[in-house]
N, C-alpha and C. Protein backbone atom coordinates (compact mmCIF):
# COMPACT_ATOMS: atom_id res chain seq x y z
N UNK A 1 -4.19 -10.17 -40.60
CA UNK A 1 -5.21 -10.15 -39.55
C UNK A 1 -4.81 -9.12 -38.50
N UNK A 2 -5.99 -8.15 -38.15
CA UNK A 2 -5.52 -7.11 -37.25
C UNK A 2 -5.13 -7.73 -35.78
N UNK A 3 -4.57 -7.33 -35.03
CA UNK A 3 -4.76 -7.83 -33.66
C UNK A 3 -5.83 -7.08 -32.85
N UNK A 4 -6.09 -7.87 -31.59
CA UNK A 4 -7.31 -7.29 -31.17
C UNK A 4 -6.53 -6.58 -29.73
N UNK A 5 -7.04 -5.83 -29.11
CA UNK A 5 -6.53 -5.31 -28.03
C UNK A 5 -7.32 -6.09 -26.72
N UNK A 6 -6.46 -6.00 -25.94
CA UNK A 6 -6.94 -6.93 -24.72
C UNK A 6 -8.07 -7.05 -23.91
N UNK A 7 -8.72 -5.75 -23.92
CA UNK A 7 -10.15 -5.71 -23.76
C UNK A 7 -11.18 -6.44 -24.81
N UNK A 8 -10.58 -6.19 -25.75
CA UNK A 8 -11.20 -6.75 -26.98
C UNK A 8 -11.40 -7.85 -26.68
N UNK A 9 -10.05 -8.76 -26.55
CA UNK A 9 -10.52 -10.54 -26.28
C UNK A 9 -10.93 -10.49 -25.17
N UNK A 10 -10.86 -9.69 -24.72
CA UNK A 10 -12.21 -10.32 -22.61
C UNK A 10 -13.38 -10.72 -23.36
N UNK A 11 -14.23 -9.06 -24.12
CA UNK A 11 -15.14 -9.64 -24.76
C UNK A 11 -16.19 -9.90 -23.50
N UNK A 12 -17.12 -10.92 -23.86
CA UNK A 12 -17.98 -11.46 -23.17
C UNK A 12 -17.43 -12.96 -22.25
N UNK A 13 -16.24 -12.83 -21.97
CA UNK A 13 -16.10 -14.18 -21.37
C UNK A 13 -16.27 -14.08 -19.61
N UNK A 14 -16.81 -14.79 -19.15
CA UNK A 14 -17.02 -14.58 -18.05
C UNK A 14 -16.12 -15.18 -16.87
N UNK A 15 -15.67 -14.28 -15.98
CA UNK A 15 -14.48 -14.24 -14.82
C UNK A 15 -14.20 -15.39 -14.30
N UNK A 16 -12.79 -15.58 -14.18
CA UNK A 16 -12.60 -16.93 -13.32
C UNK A 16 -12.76 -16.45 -11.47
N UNK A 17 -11.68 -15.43 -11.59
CA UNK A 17 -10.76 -14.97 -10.45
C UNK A 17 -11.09 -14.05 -9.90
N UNK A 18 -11.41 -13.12 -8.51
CA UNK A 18 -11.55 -11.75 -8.25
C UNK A 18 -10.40 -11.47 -6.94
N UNK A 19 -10.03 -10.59 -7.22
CA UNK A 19 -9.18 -10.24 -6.03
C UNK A 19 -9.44 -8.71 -6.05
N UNK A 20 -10.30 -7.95 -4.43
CA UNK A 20 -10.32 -6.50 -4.15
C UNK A 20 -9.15 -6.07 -2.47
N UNK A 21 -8.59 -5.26 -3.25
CA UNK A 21 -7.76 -4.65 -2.39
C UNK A 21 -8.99 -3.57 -1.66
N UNK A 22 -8.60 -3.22 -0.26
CA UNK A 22 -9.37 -1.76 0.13
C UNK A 22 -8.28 -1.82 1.15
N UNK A 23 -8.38 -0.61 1.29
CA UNK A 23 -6.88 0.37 2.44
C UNK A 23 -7.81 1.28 2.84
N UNK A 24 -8.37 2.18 3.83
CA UNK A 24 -8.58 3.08 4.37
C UNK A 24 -7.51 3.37 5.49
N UNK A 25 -7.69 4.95 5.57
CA UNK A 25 -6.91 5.32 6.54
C UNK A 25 -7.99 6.34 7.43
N UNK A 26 -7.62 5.83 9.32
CA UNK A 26 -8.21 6.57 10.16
C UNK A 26 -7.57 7.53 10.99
N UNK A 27 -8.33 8.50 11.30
CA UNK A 27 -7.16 9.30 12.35
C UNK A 27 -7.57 8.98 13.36
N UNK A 28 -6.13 9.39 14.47
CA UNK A 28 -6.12 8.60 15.83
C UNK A 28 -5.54 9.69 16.48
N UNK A 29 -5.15 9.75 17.92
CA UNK A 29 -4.62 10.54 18.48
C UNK A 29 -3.00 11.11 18.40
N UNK A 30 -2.60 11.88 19.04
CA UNK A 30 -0.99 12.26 18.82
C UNK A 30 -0.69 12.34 16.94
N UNK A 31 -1.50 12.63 16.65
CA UNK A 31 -1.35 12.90 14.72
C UNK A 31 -0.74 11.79 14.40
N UNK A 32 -1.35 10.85 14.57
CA UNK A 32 -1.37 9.41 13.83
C UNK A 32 -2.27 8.87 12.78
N UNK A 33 -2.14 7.87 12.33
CA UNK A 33 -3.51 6.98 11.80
C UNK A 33 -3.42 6.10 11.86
N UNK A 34 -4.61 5.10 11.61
CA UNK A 34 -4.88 3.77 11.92
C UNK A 34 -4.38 3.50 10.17
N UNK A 35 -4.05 2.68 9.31
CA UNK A 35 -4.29 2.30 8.06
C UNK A 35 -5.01 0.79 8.48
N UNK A 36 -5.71 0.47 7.47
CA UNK A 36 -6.40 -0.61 7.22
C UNK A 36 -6.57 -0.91 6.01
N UNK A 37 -5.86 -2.73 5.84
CA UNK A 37 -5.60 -3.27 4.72
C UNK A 37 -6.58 -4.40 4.89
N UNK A 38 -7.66 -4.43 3.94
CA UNK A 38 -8.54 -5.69 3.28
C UNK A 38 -7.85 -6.36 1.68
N UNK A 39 -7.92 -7.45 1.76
CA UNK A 39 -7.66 -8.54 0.71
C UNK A 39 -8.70 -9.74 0.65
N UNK A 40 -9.36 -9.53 -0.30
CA UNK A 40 -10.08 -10.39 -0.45
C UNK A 40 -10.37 -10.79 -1.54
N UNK A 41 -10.32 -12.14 -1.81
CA UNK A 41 -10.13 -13.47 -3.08
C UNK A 41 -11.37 -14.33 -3.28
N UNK A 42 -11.79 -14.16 -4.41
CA UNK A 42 -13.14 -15.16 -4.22
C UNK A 42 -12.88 -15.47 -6.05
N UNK A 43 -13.16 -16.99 -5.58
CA UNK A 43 -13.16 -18.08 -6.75
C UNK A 43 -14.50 -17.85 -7.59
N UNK A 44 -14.52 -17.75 -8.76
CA UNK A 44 -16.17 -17.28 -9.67
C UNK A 44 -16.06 -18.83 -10.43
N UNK A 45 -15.55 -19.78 -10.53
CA UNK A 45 -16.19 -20.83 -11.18
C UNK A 45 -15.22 -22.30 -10.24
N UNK A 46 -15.87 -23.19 -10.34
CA UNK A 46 -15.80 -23.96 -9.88
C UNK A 46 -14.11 -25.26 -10.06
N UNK A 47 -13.02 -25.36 -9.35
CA UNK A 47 -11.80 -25.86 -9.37
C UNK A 47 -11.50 -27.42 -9.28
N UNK A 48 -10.74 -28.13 -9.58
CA UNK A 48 -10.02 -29.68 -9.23
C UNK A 48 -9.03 -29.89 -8.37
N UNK A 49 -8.80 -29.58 -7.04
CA UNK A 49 -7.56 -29.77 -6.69
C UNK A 49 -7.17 -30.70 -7.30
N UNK A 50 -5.42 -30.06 -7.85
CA UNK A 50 -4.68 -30.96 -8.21
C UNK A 50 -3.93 -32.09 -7.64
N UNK A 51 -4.13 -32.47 -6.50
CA UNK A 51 -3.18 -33.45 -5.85
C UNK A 51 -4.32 -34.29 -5.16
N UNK A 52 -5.64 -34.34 -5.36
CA UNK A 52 -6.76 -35.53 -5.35
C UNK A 52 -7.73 -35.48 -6.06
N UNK A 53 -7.76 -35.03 -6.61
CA UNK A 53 -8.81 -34.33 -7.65
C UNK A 53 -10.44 -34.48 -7.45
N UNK A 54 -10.54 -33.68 -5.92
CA UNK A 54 -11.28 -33.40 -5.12
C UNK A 54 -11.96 -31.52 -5.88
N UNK A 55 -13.13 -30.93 -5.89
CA UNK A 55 -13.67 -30.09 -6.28
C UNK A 55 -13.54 -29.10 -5.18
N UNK A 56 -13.48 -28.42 -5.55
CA UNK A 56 -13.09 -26.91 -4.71
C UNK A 56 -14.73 -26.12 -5.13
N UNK A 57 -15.30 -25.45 -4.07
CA UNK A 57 -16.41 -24.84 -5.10
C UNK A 57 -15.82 -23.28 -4.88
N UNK A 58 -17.19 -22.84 -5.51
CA UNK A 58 -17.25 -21.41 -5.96
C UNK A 58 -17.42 -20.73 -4.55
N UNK A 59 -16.49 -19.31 -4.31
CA UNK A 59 -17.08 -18.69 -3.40
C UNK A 59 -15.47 -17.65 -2.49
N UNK A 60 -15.52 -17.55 -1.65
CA UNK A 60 -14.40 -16.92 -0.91
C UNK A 60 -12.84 -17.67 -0.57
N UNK A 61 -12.05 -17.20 -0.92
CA UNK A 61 -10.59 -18.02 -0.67
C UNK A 61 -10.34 -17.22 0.41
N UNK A 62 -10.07 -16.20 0.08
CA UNK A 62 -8.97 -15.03 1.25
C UNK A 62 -10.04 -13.99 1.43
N UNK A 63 -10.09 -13.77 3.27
CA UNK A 63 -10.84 -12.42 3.36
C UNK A 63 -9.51 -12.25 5.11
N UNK A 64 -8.67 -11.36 4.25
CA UNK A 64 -7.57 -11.16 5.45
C UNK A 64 -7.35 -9.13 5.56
N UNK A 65 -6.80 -9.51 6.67
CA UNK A 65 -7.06 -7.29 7.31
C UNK A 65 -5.65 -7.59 7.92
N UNK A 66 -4.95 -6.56 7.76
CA UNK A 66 -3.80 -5.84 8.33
C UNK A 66 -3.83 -4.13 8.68
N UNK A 67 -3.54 -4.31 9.87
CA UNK A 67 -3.87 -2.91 10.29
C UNK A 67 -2.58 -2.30 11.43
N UNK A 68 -1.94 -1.24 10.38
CA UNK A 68 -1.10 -0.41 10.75
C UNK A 68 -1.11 0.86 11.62
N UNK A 69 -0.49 1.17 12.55
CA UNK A 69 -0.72 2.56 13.19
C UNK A 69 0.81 2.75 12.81
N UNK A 70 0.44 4.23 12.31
CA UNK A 70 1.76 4.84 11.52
C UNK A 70 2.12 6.50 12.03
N UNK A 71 2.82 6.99 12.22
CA UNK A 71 3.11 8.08 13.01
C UNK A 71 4.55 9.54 12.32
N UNK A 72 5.02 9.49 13.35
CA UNK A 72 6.43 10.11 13.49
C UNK A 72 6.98 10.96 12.27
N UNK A 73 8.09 11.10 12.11
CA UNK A 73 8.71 11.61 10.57
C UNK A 73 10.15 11.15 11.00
N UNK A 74 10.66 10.24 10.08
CA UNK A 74 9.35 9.64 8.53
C UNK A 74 8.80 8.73 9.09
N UNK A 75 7.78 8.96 8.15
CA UNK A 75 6.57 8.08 8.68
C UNK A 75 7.16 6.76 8.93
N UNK A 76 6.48 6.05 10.11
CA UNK A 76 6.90 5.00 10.24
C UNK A 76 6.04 4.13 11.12
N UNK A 77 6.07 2.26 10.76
CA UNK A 77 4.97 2.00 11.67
C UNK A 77 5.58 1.47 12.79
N UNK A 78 3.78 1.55 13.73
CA UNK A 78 4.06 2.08 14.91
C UNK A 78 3.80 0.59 15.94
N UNK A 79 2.69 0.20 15.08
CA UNK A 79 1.87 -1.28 15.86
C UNK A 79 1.55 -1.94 14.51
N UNK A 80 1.38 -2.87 14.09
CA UNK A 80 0.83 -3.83 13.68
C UNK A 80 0.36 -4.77 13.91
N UNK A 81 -1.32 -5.78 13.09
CA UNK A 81 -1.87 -6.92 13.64
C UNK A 81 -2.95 -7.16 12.73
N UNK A 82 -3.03 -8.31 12.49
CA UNK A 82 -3.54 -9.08 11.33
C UNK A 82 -4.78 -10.08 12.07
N UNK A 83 -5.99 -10.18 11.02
CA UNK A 83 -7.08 -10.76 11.38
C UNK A 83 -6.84 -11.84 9.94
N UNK A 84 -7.44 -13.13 10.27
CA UNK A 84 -7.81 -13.81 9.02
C UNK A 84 -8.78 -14.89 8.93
N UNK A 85 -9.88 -14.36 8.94
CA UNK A 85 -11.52 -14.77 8.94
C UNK A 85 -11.65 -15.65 7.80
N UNK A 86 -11.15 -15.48 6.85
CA UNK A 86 -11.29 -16.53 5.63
C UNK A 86 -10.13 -16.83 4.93
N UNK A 87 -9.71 -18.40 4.86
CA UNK A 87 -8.55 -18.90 4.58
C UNK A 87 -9.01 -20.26 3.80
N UNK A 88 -7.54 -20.29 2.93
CA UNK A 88 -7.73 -21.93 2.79
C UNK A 88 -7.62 -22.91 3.27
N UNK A 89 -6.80 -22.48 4.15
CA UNK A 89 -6.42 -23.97 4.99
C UNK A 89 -6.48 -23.46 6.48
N UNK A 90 -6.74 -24.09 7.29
CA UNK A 90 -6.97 -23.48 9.14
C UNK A 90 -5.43 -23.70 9.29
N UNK A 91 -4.47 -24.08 8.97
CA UNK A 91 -3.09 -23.98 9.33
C UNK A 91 -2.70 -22.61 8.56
N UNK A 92 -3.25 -21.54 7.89
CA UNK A 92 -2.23 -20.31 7.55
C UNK A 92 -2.90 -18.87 8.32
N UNK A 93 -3.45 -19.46 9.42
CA UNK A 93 -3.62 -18.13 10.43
C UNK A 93 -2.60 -18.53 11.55
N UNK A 94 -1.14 -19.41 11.21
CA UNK A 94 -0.31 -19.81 12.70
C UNK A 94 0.54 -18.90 12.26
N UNK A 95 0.25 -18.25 10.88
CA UNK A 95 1.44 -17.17 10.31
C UNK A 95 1.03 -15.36 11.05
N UNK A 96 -0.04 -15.37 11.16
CA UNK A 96 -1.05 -13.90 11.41
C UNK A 96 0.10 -13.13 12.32
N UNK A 97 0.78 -13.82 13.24
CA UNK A 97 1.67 -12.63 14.11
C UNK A 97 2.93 -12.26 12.94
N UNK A 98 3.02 -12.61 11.86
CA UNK A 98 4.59 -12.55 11.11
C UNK A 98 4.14 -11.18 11.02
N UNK A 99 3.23 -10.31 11.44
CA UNK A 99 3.06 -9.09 10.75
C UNK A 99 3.58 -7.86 11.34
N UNK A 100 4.05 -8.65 12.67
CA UNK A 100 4.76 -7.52 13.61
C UNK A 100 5.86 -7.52 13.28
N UNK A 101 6.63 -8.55 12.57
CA UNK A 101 8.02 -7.77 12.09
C UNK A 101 8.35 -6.47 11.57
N UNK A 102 7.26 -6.05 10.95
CA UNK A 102 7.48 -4.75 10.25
C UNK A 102 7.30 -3.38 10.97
N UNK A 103 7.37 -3.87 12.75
CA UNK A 103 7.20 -2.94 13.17
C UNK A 103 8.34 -1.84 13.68
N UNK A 104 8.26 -1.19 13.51
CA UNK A 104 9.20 -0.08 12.69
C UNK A 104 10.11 0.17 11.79
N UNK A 105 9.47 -0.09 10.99
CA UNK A 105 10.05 0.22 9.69
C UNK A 105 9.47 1.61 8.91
N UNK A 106 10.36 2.36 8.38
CA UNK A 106 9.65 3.18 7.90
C UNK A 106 9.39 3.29 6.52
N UNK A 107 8.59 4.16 6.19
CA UNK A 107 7.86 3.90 4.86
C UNK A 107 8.34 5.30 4.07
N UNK A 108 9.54 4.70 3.46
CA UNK A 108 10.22 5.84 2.09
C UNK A 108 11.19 5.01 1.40
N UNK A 109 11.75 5.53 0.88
CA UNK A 109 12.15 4.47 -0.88
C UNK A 109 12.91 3.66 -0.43
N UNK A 110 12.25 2.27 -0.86
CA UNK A 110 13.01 1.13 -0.35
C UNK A 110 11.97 0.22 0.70
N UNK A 111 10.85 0.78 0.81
CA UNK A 111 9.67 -0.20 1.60
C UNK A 111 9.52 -1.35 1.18
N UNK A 112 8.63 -1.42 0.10
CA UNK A 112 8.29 -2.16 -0.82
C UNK A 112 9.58 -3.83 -0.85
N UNK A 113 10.31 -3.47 -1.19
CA UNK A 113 11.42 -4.44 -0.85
C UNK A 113 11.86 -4.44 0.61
N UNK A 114 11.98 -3.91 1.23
CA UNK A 114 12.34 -4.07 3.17
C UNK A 114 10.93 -5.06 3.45
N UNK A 115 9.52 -4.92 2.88
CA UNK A 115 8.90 -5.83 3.30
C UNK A 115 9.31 -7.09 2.79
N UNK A 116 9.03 -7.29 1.53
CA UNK A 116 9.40 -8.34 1.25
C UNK A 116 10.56 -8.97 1.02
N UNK A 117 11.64 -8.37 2.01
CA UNK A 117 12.78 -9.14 2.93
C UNK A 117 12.15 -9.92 4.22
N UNK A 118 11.63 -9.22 4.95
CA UNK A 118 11.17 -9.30 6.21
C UNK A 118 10.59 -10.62 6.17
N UNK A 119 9.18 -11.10 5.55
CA UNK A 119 8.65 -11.52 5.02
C UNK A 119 8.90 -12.82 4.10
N UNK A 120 9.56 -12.88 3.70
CA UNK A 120 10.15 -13.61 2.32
C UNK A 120 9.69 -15.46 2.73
N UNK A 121 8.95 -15.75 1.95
CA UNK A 121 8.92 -17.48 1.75
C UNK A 121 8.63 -17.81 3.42
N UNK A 122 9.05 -18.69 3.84
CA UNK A 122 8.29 -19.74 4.30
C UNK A 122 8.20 -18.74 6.14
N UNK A 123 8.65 -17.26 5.98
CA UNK A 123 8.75 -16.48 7.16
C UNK A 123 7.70 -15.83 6.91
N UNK A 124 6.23 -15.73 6.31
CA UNK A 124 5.54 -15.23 5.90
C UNK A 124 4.31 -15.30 5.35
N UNK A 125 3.37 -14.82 4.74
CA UNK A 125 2.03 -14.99 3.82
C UNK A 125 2.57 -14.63 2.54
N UNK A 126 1.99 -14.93 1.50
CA UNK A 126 2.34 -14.23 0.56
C UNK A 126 1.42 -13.15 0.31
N UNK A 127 -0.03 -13.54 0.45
CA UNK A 127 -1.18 -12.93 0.61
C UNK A 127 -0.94 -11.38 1.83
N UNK A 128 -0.63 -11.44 2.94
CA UNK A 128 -0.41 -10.60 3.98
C UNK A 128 0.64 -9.78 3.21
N UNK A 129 1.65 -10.59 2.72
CA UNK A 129 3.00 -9.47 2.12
C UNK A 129 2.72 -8.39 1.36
N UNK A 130 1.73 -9.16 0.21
CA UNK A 130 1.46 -8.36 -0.79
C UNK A 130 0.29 -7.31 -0.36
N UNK A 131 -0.47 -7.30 0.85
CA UNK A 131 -1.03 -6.49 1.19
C UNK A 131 -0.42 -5.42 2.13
N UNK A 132 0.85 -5.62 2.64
CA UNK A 132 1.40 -4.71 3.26
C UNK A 132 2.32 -3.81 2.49
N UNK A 133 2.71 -4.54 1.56
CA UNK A 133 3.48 -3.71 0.35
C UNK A 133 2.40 -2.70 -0.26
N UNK A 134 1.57 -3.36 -0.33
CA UNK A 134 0.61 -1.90 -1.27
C UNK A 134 -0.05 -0.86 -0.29
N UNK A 135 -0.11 -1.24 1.08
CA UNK A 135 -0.54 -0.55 2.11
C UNK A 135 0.29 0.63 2.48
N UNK A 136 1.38 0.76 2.17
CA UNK A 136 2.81 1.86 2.28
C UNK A 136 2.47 2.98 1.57
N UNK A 137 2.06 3.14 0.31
CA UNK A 137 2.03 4.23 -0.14
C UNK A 137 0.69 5.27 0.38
N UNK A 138 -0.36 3.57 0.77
CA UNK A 138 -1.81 4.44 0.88
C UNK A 138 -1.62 5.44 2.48
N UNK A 139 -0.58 4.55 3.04
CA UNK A 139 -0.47 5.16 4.59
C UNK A 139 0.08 6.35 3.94
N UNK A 140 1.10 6.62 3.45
CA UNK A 140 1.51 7.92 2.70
C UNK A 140 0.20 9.18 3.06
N UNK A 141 -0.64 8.58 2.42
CA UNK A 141 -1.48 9.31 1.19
C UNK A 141 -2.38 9.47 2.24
N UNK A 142 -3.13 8.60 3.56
CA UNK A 142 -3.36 8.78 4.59
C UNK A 142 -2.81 10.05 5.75
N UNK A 143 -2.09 9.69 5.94
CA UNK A 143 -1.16 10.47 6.93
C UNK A 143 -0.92 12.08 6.08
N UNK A 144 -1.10 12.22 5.07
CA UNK A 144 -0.98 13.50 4.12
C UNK A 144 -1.88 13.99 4.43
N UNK A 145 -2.70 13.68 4.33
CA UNK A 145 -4.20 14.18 3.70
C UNK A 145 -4.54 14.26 5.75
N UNK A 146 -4.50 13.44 6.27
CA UNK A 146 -4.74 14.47 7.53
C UNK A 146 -4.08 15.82 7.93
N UNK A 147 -2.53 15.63 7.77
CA UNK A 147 -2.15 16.94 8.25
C UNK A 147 -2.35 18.12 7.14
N UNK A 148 -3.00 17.98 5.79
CA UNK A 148 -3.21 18.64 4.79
C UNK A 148 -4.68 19.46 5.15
N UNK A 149 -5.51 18.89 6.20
CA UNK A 149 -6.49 19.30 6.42
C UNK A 149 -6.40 21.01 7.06
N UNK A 150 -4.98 21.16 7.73
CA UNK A 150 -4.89 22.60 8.64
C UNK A 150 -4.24 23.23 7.11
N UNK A 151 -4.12 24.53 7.20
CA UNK A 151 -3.47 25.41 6.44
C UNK A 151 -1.54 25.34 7.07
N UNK A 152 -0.74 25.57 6.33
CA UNK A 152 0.55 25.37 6.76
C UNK A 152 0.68 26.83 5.55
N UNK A 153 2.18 27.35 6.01
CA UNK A 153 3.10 28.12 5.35
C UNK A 153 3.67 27.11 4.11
N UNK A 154 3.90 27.94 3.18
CA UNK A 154 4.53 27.28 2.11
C UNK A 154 5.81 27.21 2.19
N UNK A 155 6.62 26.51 1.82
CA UNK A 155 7.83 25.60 2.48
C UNK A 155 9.12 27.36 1.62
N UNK A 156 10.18 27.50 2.44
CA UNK A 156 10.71 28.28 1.86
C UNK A 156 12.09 27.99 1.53
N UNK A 157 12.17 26.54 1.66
CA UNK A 157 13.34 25.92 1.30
C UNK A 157 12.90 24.75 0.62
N UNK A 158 13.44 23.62 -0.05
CA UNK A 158 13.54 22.19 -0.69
C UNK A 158 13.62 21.47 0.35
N UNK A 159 14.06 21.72 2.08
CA UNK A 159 14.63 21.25 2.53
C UNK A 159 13.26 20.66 3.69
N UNK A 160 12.06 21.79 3.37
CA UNK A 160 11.02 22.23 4.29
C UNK A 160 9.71 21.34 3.72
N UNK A 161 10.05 20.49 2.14
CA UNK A 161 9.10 20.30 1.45
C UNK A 161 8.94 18.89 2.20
N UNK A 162 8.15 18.32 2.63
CA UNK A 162 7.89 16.99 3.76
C UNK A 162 7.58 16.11 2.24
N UNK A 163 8.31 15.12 2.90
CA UNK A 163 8.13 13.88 2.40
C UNK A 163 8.95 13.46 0.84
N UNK A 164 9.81 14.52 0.46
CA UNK A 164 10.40 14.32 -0.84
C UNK A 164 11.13 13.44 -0.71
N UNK A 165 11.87 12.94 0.29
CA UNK A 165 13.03 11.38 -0.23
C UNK A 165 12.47 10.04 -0.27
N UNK A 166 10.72 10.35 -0.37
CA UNK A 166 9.80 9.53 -0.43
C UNK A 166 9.32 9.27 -2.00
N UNK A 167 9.06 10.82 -2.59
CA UNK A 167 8.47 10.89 -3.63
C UNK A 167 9.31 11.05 -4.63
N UNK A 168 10.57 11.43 -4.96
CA UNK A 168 11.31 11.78 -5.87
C UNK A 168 12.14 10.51 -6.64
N UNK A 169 11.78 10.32 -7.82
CA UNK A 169 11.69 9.00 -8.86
C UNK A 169 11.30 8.26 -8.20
N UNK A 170 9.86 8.01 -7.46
CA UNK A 170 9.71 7.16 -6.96
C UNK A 170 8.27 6.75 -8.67
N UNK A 171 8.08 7.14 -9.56
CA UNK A 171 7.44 7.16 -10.27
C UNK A 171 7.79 8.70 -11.45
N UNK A 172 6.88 7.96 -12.82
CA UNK A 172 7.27 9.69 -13.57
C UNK A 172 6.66 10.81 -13.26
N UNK A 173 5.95 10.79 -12.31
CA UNK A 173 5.28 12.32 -12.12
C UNK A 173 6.44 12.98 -11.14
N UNK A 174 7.11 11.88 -10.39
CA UNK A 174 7.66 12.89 -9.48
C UNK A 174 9.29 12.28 -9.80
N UNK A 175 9.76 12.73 -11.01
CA UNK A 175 11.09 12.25 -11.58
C UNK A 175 11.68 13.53 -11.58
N UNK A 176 13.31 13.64 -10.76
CA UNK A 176 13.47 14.43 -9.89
C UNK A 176 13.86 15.85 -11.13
N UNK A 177 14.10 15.10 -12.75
CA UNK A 177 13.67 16.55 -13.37
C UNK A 177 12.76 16.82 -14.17
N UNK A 178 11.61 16.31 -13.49
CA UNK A 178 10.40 16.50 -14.28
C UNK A 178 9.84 17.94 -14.25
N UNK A 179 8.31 17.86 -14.61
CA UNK A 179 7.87 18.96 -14.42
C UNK A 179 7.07 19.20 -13.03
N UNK A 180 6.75 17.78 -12.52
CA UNK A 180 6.06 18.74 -11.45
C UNK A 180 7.38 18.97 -9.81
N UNK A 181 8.45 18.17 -10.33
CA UNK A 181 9.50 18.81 -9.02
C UNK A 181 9.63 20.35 -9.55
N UNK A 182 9.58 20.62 -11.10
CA UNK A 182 9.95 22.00 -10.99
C UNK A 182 9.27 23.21 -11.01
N UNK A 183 7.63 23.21 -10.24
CA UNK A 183 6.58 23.39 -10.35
C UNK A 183 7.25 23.46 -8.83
N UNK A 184 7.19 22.38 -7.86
CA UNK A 184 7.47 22.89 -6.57
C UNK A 184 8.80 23.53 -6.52
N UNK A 185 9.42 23.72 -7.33
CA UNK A 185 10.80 24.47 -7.23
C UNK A 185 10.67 25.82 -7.25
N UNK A 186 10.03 26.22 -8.38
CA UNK A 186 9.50 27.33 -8.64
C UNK A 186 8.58 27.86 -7.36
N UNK A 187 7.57 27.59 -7.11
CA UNK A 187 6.78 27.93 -5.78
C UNK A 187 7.83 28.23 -4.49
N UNK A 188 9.19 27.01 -4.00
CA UNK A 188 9.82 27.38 -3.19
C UNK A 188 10.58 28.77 -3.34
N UNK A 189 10.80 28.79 -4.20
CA UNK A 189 11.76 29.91 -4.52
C UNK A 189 11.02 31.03 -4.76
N UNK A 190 9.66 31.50 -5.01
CA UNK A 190 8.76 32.57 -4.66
C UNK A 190 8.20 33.00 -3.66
N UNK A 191 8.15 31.52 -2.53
CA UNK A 191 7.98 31.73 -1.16
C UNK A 191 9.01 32.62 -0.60
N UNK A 192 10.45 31.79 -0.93
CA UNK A 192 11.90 32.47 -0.39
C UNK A 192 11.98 33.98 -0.51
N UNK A 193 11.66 34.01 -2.17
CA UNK A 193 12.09 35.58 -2.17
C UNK A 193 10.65 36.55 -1.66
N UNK A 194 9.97 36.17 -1.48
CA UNK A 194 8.64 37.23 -0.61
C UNK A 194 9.04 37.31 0.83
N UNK A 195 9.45 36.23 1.09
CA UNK A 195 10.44 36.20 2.71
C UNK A 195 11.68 37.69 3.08
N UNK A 196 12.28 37.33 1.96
CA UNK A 196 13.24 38.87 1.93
C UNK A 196 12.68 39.57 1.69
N UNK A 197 11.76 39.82 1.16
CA UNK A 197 11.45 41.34 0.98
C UNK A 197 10.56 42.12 1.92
């Protein structure tokens, strides 16, 4: 019997669970940005709590926002503060300030876990955590893409290239002897030598 591939068995069955991440990033003054983290959880069929076996219905679990102002080099945040409009229980918005711990921390290899130190079990959301962990790279990608908007000189050293002790094995595209570090290697070193001449 062949096996089927995992799309295959979805098939036509219809969703229990939805969970949408959204991150935007805004610009702000002094070459900053605002980042903004949405999480939101909504139940598609109908539940038993297990400990009375009371019915849960269909509809919204989590609709929670974390919102970072991120700055400096290296990037790092600046303010943090958390909204949480839709919850399960009215006792897990007494957690909403845990979000200022992370304020200044900066965001390069080793975030991802510095949050969820900070954070960890009963000092925390799990929901908020996991939205601030994925919020790190987008601030990245935020904060890029504004100062990417002016024209800059091309870097004439390795040393000039912003943000590499961020990006380098931080994944395989940017594995420090891949092809695209040596794609910017190459470029630095054509910048350099047009410099001398």
């Amino acid at each position: 019997m062949a096996s089927s591939s995992l799309k295959e068995m979805i098939g036509d069955a219809k969703p229990l669970h939805s969970r949408k991440l959204k991150i935007t990033t805004y610009p702000v003054s002094d070459h900053r940005v605002v980042v903004e983290g949405w999480l939101n959880d909504e139940r598609l069929v109908e539940i038993y709590r297990h400990w009375d076996g009371g019915m849960r219905a269909v509809g919204p679990v989590h609709g929670m926002c974390v919102r970072f102002l991120v700055g400096g080099y290296p990037i790092t945040i600046l303010d943090a503060e958390a909204e949480m409009p839709t919850v399960p229980n009215e006792h897990c918005t007494e957690i909403k300030d845990s979000v200022k711990k992370v304020i200044g921390t900066k965001i390069t290899s080793g975030y991802s876990e510095h949050i969820r130190h900070l954070l960890k079990g009963a000092k925390g959301c799990t929901h908020l955590t996991h939205l601030m962990v994925v919020m790190g790279p987008a601030a990245l990608h935020g904060f890029w893409t504004l100062f990417a908007q002016s024209p800059r000189d091309v870097p004439k050293s390795m040393d000039e290239v912003e943000g590499l002790e961020y990006l380098i094995d931080s994944c395989h595209l940017w594995a420090e002897d891949g092809v695209h570090m040596q794609i910017i290697r190459e470029a630095v070193e054509k910048a350099s030598q047009e410099n001398e001449n």
